[in-house]
N, C-alpha and C. Protein backbone atom coordinates (compact mmCIF):
# COMPACT_ATOMS: atom_id res chain seq x y z
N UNK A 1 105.16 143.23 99.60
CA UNK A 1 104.71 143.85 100.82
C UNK A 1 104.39 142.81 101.87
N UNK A 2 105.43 142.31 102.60
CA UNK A 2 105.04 141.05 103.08
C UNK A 2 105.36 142.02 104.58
N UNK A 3 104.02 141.83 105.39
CA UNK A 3 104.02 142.38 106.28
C UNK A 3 104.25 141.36 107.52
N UNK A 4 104.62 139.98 107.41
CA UNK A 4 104.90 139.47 108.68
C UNK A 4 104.16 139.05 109.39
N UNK A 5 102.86 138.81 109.03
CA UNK A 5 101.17 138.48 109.49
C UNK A 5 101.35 137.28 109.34
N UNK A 6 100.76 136.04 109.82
CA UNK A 6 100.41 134.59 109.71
C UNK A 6 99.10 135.09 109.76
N UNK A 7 98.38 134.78 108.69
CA UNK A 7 96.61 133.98 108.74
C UNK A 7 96.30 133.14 108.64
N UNK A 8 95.40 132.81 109.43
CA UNK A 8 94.60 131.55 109.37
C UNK A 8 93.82 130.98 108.24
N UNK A 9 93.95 130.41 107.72
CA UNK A 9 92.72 129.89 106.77
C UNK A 9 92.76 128.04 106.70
N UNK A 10 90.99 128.13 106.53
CA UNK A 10 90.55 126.92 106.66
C UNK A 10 90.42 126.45 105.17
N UNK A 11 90.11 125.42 105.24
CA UNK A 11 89.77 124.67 103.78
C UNK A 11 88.28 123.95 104.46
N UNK A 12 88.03 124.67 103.21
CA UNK A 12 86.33 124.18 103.23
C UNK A 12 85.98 122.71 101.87
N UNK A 13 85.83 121.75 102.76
CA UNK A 13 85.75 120.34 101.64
C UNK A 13 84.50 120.44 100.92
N UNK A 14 83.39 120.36 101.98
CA UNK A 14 82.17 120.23 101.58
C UNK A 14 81.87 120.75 100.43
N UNK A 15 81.42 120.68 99.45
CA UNK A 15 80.79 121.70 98.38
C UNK A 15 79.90 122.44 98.80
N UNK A 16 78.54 121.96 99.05
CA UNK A 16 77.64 122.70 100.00
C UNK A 16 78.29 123.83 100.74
N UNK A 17 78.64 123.90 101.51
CA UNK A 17 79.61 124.36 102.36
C UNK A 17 80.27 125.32 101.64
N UNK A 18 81.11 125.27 100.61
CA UNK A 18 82.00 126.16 99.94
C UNK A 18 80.59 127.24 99.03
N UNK A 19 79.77 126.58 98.51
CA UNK A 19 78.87 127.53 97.73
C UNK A 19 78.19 128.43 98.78
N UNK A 20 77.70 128.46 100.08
CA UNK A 20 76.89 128.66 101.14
C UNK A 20 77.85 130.27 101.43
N UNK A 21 79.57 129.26 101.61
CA UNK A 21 80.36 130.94 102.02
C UNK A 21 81.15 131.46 100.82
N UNK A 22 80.11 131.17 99.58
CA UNK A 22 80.60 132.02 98.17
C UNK A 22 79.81 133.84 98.18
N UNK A 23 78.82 133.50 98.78
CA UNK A 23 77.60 134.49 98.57
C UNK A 23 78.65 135.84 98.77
N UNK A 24 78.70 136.96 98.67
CA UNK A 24 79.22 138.19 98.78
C UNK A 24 78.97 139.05 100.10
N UNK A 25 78.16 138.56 100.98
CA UNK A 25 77.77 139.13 101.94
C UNK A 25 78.55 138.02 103.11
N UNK A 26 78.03 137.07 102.78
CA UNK A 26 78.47 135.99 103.84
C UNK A 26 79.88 135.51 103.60
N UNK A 27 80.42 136.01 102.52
CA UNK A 27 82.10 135.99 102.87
C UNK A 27 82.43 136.82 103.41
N UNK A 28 81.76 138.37 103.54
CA UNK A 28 82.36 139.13 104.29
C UNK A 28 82.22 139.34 105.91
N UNK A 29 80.92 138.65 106.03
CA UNK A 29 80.84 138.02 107.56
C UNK A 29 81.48 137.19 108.28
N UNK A 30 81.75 136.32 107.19
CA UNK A 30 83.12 134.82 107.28
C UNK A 30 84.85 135.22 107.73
N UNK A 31 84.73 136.50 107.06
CA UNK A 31 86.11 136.87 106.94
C UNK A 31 86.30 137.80 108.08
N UNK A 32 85.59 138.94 108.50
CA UNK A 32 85.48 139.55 109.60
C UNK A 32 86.48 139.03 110.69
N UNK A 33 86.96 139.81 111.39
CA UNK A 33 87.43 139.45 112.60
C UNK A 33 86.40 138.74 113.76
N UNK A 34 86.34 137.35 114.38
CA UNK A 34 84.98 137.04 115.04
C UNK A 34 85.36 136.81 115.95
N UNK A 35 84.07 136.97 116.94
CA UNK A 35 84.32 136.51 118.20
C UNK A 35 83.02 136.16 118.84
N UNK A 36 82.73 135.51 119.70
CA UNK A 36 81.09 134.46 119.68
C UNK A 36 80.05 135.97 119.59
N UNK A 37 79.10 135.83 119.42
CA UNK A 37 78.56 137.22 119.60
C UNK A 37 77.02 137.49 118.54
N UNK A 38 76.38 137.62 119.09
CA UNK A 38 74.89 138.20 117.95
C UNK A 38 75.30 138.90 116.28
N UNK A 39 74.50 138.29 115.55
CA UNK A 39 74.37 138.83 114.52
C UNK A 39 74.36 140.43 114.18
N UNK A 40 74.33 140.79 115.24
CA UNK A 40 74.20 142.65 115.84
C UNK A 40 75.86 142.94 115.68
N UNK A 41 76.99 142.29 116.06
CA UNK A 41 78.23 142.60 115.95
C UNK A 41 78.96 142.45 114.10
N UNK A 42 78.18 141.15 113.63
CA UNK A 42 78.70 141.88 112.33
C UNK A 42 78.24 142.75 111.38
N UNK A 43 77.11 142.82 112.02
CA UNK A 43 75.80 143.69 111.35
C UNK A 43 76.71 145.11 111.10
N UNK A 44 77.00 145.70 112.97
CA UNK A 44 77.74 146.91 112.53
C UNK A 44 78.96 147.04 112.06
N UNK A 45 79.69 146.25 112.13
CA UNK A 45 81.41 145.87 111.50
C UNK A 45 80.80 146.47 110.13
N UNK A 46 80.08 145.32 109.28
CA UNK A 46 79.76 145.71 108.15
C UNK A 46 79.08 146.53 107.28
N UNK A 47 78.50 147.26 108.36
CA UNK A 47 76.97 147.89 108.01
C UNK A 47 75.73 147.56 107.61
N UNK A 48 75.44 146.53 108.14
CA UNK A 48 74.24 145.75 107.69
C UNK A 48 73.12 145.82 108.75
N UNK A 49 72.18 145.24 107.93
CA UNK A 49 71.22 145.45 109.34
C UNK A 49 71.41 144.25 110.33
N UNK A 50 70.49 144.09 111.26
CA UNK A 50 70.85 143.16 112.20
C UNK A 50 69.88 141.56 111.16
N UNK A 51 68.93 141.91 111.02
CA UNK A 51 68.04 141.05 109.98
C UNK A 51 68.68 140.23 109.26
N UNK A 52 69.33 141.18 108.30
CA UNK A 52 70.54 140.61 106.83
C UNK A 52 71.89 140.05 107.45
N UNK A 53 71.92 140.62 108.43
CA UNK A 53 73.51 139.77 109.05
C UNK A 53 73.11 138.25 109.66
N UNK A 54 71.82 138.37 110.09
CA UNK A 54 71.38 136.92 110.88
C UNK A 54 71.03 136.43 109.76
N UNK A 55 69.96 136.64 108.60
CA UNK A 55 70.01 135.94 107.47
C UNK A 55 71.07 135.41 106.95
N UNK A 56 72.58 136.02 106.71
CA UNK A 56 73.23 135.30 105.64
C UNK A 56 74.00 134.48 106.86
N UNK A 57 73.99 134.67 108.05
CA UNK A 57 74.81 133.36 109.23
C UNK A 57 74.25 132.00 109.63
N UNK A 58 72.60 131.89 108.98
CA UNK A 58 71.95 130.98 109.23
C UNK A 58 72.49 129.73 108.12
N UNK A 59 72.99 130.12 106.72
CA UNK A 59 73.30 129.21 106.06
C UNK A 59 74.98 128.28 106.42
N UNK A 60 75.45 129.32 106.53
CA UNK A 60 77.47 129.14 106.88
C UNK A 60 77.07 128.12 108.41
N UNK A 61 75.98 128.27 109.55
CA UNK A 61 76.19 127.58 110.42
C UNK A 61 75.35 126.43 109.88
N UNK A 62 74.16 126.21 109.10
CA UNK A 62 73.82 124.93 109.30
C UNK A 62 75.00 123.90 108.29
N UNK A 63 75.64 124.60 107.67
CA UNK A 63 76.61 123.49 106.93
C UNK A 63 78.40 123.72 108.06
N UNK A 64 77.56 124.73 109.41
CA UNK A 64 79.08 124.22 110.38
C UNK A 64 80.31 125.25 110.75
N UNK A 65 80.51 126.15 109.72
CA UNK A 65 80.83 126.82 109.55
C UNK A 65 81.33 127.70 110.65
N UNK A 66 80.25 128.43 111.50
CA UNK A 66 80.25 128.81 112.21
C UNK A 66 79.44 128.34 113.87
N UNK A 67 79.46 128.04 114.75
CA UNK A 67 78.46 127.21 115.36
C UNK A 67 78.24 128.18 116.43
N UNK A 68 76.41 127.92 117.32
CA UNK A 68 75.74 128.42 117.73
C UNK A 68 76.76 128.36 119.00
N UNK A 69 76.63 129.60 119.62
CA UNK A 69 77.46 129.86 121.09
C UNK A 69 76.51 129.23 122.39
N UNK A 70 75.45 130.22 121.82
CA UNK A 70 74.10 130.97 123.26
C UNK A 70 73.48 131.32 122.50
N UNK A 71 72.21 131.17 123.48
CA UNK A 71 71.04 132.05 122.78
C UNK A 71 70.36 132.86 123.42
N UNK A 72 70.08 134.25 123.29
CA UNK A 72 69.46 135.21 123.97
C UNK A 72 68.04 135.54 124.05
N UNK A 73 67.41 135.91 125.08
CA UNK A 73 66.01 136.04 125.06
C UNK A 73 65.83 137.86 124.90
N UNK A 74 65.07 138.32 124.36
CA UNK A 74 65.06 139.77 124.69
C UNK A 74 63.51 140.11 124.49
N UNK A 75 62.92 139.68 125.28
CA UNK A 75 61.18 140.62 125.26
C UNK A 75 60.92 139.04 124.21
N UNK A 76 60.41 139.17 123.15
CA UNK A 76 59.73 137.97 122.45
C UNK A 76 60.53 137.83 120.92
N UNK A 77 61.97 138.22 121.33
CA UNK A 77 62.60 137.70 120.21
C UNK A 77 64.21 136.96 121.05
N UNK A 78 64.24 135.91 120.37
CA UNK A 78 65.50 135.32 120.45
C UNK A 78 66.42 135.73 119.63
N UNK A 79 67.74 135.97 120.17
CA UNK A 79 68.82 136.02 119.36
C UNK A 79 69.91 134.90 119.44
N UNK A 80 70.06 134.05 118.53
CA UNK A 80 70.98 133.55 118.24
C UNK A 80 72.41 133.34 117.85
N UNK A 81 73.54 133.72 119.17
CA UNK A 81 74.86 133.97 119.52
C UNK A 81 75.54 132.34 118.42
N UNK A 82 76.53 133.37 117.74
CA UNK A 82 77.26 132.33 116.95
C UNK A 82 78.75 132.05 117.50
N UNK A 83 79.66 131.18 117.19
CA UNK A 83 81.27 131.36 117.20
C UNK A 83 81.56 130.97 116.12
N UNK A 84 82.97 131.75 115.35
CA UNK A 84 83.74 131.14 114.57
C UNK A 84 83.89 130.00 114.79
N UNK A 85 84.06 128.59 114.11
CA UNK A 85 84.43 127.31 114.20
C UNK A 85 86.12 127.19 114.16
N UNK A 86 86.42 126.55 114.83
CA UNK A 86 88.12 126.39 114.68
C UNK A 86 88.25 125.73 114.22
N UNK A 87 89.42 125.59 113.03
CA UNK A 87 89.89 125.04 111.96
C UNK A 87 89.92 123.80 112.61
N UNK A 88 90.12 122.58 111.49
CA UNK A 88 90.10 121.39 111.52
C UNK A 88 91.68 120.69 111.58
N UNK A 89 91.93 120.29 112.41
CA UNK A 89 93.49 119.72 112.35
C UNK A 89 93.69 118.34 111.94
């Protein structure tokens, strides 16, 4: 069933790094279609809350993964806008 699609995929060296986007939640945040955007966009893609979606993006970006866009102010909470990282050439 070869549908004619090219995907992208990265290679993840780090170990750190590879265990961080093993978790079951945060591969499916990883894998998602992305685009820079609050933890609120994969939250509903996936059905998650907004909480659990910013929880499991905090680990995938500090090992890089994904990196901080913007950051939003809203009343006395910040939200922290991520982007997919582009592959490494």
């Amino acid at each position: 069933m070869d549908s004619g699609a090219v995907l992208d995929i990265a290679v993840i060296e780090e170990p750190a790094a590879a265990e961080a986007s093993l978790d079951p939640i945060r591969a499916r945040i990883l894998a998602a279609p992305a685009e820079p955007g609050s933890a609120a966009m994969p939250a509903v893609r996936l059905g998650l809350s907004r909480q659990k979606a910013n929880h499991h993006l905090k680990e995938p970006a500090r090992h890089g993964l994904v990196e901080p866009a913007e950051e939003r102010r809203k009343g006395n909470v910040t939200d922290g806008c991520t982007a997919p990282r582009p592959p490494r050439t």
